[in-house]
Protein backbone atom coordinates (compact mmCIF):
# COMPACT_ATOMS: atom_id res chain seq x y z
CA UNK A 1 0.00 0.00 0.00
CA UNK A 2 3.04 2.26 1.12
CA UNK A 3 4.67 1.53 -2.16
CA UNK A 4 1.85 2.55 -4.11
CA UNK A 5 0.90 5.46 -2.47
CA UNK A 6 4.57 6.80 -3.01
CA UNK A 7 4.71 5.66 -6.86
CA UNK A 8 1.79 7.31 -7.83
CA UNK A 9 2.95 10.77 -6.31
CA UNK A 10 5.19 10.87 -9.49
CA UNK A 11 2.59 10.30 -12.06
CA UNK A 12 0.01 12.88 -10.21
CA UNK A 13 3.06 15.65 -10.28
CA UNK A 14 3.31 14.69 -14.03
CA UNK A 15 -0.62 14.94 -14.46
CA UNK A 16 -0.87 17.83 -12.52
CA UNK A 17 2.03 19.79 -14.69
CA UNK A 18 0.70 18.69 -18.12
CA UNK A 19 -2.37 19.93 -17.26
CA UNK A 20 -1.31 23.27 -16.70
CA UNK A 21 -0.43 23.41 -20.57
CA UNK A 22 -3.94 23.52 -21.78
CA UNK A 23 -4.91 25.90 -18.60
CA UNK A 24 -2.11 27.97 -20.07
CA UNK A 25 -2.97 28.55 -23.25
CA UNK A 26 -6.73 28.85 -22.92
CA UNK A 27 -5.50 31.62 -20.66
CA UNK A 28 -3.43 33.15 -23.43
CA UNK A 29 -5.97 32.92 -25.54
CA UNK A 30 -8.74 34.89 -23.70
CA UNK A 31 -6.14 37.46 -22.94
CA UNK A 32 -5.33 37.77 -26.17
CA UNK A 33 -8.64 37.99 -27.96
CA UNK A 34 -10.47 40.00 -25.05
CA UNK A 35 -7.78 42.60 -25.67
CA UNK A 36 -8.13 42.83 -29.71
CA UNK A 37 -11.91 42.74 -29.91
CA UNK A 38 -11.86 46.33 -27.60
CA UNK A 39 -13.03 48.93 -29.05
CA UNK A 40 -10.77 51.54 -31.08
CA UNK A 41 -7.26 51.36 -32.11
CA UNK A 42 -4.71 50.41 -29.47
CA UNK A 43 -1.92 52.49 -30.88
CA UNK A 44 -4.02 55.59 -31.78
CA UNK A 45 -5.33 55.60 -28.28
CA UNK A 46 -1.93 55.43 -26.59
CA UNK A 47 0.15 57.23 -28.91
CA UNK A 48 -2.68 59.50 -30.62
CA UNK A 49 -1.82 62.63 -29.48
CA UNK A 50 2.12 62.06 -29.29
CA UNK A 51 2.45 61.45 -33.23
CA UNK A 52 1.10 62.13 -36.28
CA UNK A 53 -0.21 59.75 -38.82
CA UNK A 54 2.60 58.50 -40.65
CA UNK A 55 4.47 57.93 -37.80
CA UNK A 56 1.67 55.95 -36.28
CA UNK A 57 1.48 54.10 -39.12
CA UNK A 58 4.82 53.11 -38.87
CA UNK A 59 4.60 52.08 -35.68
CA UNK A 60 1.35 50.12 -35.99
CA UNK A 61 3.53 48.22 -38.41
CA UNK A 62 6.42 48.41 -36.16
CA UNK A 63 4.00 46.02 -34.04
CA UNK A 64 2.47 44.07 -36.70
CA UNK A 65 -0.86 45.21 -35.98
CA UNK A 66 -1.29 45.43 -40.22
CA UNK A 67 -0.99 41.72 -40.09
CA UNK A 68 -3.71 39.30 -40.06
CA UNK A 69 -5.35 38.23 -36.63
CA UNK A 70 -4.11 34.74 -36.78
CA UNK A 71 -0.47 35.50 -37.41
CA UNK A 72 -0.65 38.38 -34.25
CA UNK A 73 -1.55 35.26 -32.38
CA UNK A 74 0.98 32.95 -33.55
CA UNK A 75 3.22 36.07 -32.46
CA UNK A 76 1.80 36.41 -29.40
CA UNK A 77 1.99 32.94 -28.15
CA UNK A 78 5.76 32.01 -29.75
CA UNK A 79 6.90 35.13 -27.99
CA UNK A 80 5.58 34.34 -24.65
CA UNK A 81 6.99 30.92 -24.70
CA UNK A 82 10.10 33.11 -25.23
CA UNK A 83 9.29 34.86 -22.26
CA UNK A 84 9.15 38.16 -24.33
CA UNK A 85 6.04 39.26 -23.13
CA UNK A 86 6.23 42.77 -25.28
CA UNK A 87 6.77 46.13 -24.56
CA UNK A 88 4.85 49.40 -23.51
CA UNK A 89 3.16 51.38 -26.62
CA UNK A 90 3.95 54.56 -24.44
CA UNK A 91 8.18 54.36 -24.03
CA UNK A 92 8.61 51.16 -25.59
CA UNK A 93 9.95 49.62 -22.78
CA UNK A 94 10.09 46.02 -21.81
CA UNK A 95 7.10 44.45 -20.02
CA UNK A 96 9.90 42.03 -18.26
CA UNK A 97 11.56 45.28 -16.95
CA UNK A 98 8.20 47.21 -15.74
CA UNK A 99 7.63 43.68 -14.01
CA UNK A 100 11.30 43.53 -12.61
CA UNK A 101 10.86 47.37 -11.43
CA UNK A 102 7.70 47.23 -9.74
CA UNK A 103 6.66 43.86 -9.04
CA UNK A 104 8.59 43.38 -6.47
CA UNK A 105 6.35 45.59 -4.56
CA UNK A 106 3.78 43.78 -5.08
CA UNK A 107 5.05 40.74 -4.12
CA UNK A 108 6.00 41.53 -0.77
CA UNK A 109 2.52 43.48 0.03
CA UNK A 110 1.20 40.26 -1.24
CA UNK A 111 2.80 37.61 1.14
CA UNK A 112 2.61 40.07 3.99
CA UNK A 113 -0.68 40.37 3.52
CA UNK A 114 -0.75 36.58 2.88
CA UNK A 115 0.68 36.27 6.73
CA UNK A 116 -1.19 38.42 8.21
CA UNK A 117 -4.43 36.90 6.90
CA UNK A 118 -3.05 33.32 8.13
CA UNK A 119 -2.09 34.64 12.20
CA UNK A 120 -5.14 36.62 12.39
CA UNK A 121 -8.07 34.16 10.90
CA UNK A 122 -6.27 30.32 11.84
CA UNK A 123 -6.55 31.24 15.49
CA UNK A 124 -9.59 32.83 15.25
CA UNK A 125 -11.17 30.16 13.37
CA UNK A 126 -9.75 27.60 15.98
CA UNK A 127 -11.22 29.32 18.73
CA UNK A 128 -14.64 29.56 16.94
CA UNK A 129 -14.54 25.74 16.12
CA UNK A 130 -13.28 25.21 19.70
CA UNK A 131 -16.28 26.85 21.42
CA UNK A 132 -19.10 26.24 19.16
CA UNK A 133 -21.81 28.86 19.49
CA UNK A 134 -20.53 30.78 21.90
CA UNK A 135 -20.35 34.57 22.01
CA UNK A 136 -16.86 34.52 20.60
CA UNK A 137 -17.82 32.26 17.57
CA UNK A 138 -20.86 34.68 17.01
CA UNK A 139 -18.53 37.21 16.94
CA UNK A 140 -15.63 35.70 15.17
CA UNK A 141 -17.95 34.49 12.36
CA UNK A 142 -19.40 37.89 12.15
CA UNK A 143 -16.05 39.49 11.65
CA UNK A 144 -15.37 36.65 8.59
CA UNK A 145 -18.52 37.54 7.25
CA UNK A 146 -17.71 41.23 7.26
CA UNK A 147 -13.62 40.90 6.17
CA UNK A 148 -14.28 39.53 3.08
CA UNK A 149 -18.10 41.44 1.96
CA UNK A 150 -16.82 44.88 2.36
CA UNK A 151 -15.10 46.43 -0.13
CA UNK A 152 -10.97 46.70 -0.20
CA UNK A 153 -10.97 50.58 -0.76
CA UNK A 154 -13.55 50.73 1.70
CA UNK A 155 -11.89 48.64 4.53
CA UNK A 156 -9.05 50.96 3.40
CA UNK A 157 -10.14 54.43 3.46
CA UNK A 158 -11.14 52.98 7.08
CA UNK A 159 -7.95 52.07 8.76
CA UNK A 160 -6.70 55.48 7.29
CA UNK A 161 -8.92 57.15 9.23
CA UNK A 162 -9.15 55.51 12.23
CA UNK A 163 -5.88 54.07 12.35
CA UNK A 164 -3.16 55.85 10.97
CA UNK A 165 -3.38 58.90 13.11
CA UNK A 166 -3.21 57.39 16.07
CA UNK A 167 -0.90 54.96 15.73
CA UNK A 168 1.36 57.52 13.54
CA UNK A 169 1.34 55.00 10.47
CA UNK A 170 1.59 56.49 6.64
CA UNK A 171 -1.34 56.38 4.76
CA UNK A 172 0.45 56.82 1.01
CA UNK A 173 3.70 55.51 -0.80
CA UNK A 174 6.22 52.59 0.05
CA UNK A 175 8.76 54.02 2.10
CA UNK A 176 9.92 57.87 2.70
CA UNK A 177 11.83 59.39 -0.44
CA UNK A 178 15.01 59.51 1.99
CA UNK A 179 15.12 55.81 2.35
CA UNK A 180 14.09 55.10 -0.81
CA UNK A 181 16.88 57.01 -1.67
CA UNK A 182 19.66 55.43 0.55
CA UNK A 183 19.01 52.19 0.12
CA UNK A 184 21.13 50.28 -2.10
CA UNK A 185 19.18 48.21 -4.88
CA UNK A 186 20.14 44.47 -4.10
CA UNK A 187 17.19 42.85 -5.60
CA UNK A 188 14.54 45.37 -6.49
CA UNK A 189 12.11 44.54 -3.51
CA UNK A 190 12.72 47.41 -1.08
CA UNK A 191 11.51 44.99 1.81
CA UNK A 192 14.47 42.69 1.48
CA UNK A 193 17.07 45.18 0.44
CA UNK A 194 16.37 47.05 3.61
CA UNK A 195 17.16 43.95 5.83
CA UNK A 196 19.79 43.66 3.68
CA UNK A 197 21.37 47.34 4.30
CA UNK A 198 21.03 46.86 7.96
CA UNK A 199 19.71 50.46 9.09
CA UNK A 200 17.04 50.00 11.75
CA UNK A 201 15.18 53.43 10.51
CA UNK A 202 15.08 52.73 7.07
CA UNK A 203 13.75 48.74 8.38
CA UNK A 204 10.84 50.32 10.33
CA UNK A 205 10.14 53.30 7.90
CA UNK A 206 9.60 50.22 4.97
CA UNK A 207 7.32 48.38 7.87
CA UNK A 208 5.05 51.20 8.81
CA UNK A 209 4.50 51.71 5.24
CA UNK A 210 3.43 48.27 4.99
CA UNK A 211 1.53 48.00 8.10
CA UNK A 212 -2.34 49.59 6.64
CA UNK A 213 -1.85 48.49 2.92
CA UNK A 214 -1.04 44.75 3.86
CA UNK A 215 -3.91 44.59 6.98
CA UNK A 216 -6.04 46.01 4.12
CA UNK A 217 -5.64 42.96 1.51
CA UNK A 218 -4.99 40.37 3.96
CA UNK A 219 -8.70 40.94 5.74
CA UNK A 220 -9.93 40.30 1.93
CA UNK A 221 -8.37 36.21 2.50
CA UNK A 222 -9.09 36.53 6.39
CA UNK A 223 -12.57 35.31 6.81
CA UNK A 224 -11.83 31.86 4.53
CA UNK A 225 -9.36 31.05 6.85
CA UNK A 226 -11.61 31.53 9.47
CA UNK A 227 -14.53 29.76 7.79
CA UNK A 228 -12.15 26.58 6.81
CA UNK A 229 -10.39 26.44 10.29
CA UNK A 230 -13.71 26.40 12.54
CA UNK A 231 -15.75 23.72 9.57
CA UNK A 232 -12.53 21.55 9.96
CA UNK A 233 -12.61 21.75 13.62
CA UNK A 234 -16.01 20.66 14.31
CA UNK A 235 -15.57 18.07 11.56
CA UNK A 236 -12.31 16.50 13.52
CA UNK A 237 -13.87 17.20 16.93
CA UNK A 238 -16.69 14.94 16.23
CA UNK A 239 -14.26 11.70 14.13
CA UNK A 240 -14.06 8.66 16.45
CA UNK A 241 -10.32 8.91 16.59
CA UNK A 242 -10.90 12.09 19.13
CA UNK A 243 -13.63 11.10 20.76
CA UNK A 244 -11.48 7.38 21.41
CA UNK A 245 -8.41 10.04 22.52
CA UNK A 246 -11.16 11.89 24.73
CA UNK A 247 -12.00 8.53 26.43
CA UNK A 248 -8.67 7.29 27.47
CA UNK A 249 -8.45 10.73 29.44
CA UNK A 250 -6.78 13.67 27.11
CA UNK A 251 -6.91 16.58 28.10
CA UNK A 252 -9.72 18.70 25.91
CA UNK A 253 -7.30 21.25 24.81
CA UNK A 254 -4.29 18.12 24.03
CA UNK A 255 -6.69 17.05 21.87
CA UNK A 256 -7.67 19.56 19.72
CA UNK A 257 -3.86 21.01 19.25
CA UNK A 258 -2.57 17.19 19.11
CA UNK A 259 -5.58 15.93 16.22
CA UNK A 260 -7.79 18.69 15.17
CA UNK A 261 -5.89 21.48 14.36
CA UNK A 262 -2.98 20.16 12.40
CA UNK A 263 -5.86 18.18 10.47
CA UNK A 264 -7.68 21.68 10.06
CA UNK A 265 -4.58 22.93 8.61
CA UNK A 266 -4.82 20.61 5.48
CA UNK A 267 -7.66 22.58 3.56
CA UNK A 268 -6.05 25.45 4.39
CA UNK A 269 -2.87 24.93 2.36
CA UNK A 270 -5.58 23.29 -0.20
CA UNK A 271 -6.88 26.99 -0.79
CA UNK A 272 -3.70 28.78 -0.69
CA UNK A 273 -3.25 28.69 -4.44
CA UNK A 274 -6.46 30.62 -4.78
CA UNK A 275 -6.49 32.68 -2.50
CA UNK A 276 -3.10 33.80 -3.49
CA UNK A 277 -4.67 34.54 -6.47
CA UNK A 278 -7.20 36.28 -5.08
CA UNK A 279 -5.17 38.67 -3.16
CA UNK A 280 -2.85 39.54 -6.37
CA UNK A 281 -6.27 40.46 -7.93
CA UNK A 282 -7.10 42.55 -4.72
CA UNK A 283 -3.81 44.00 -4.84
CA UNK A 284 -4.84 46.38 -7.77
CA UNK A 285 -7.24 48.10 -5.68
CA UNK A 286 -5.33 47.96 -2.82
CA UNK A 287 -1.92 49.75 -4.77
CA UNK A 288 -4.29 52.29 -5.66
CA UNK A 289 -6.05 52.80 -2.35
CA UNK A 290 -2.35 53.12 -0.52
CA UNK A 291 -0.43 54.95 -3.81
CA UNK A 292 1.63 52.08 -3.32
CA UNK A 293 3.97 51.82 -6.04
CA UNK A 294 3.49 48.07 -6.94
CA UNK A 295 2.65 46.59 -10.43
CA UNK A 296 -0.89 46.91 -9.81
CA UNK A 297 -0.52 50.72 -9.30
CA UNK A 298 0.93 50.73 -12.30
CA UNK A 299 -1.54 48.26 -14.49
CA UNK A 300 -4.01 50.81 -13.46
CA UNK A 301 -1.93 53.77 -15.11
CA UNK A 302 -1.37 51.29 -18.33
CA UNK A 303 -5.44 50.95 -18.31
CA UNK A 304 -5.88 54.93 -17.85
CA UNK A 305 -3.41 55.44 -20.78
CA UNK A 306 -4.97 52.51 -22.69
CA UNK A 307 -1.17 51.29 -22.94
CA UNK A 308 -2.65 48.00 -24.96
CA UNK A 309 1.10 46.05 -24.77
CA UNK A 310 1.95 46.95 -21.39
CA UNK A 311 -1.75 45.89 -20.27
CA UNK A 312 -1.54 42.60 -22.24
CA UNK A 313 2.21 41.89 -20.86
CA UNK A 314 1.20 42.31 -17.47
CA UNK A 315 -2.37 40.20 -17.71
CA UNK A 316 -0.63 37.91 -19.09
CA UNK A 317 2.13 37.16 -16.20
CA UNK A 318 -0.37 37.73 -13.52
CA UNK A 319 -2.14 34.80 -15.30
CA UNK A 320 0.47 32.71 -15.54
CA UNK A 321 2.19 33.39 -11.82
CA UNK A 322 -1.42 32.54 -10.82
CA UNK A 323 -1.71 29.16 -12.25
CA UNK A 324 1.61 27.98 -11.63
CA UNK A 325 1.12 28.85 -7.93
CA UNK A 326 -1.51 26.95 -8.14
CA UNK A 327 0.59 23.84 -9.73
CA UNK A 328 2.89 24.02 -6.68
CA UNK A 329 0.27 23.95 -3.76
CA UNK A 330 -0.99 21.05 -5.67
CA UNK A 331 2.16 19.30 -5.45
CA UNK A 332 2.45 20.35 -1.52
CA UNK A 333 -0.46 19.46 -0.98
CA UNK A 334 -0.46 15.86 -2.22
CA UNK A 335 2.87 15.33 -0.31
CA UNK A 336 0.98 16.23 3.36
CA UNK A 337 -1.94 14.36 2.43
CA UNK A 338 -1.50 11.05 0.00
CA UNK A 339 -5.48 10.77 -0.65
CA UNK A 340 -4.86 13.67 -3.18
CA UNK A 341 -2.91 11.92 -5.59
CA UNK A 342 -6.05 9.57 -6.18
């Protein structure tokens, strides 16, 4: 039984991964076509007032938008197996290096966010599972409910208004411009390079910024974790295995930290891949909520230029960060808990 449960991890990795092909490129392909079938002309509406006609011809060419639709696919999906995913209409520059430049930010409001989500709504969800229709479940649930209904920009203008003051947090930007300035690029996410430089001030200046923009999008993922925790609790609370551990004299609370919690745990790390996803959606709104200078920020700017080739590029990565994320907790997933592969 051991022997097969271990040989068919390999073949569900291999399942899992060739599936993502198709996912891919169905992926590609709605990007792609949702894009083109917009109204107007890309170029004209980035570049309209910047150039005359000839020289937007030329560059309409330049991009091979006089080509048949077909072959602009072809193009489209050879160069992103290149990873060339284009470049801006506005300054021609690589989509890579708008990526490199600002996704970092991004990234780091995302897993902060990510973290906060997971210390605030696992406990609370345990305690809510632990003491079933109490007043602190009431109240616990109440607070899921409410984390993820309202509105990011909402929840947002909130803790600026109520929060920031008092606790002397910054309400806009990623870090003061003196830090920002000081700070020696190591790897283009300020939140590691300032760890990296070593300065306490610049460390909590990048941390205070972080503070109401992360608390923000991680309350958007909060109340799942809260929802799957206290389900997954009651579930395991009421298997024979604890009630068996119950009757040979456990302690209550042994119990549900030795067998219920760590088996709450496992649809947790089953959602993570979407709700990963979720929160780099969330982060748009969330960039623009904070001014935070992350890659959503600046898909928004893209959008309000109509920069068509920087909005594709960008779609397009998001997309595929999002499904192979998803590939990986798959794979983790199916090594905690062997029923998966099956």
């Amino acid at each position: 039984m051991t022997r097969s449960a271990s040989g068919s991890l390999p073949r569900y990795i291999l399942q899992r991964t060739l599936l993502v092909i198709p996912m891919i490129w169905v992926i590609l392909t709605l990007v792609f076509f949702v894009l083109r079938v917009a109204p107007g002309d890309p170029v004209s509406a980035a570049l309209g007032g910047k150039l005359d006609d000839e020289a937007l011809d030329q560059r309409r060419a330049a991009l091979g938008f006089d080509r048949p639709l077909i072959e602009q696919y072809w193009d489209y999906l050879s160069s992103v197996a290149r990873l060339d995913f284009g470049t801006t209409f506005s300054d021609n520059q690589s989509v890579l290096h708008v990526v490199r430049d600002n996704g970092g930010a991004t990234l780091s409001l995302t897993i902060v966010a990510f973290i906060i989500a997971l210390m605030v709504g696992v406990p609370l969800g345990l305690v809510a599972g632990r003491y079933r229709d109490s007043l602190p479940d009431v109240l616990i649930r109440l607070f899921g409910i409410l984390s993820y209904a309202a509105p990011i920009f909402f929840v947002g203008f909130l803790l600026q208004a109520y929060l920031a003051k008092p606790l002397g947090l910054p309400t806009s930007g990623m870090a003061t411009p003196q830090t920002i300035f000081n700070v020696e690029e190591h790897t283009h996410i300020l939140l590691i390079d300032v760890f990296l430089n070593g300065n306490s001030i610049y460390i909590e200046d990048v941390l205070k910024h972080l503070i109401l923009p992360a608390t923000t999008l991680g309350l958007l993922i909060c109340g799942v974790f809260i929802r799957l925790v206290r389900v997954n609790i009651l579930q395991t609370m009421q298997s024979d295995y604890v009630e068996a551990a119950e009757a040979r004299g456990l302690a209550r609370r042994k119990v549900t930290w030795r067998h219920a919690f760590r088996n709450a745990l496992v649809p947790v790390i089953t959602v993570i891949g979407l709700q990963f996803a979720l929160l780099l959606g969330g982060a748009v709104l969330t960039e623009s909520t904070f001014n935070w200078p992350g890659l959503g920020q600046k898909l928004v700017d893209y959008i309000n230029d109509r920069d068509y080739g920087a909005v594709q590029g960008i779609i397009t990565i998001f997309a595929v960060a999002v499904v192979l994320i998803s590939l990986l907790v798959d794979i983790v997933n199916a090594l905690i808990d062997p029923r998966v592969r099956y």
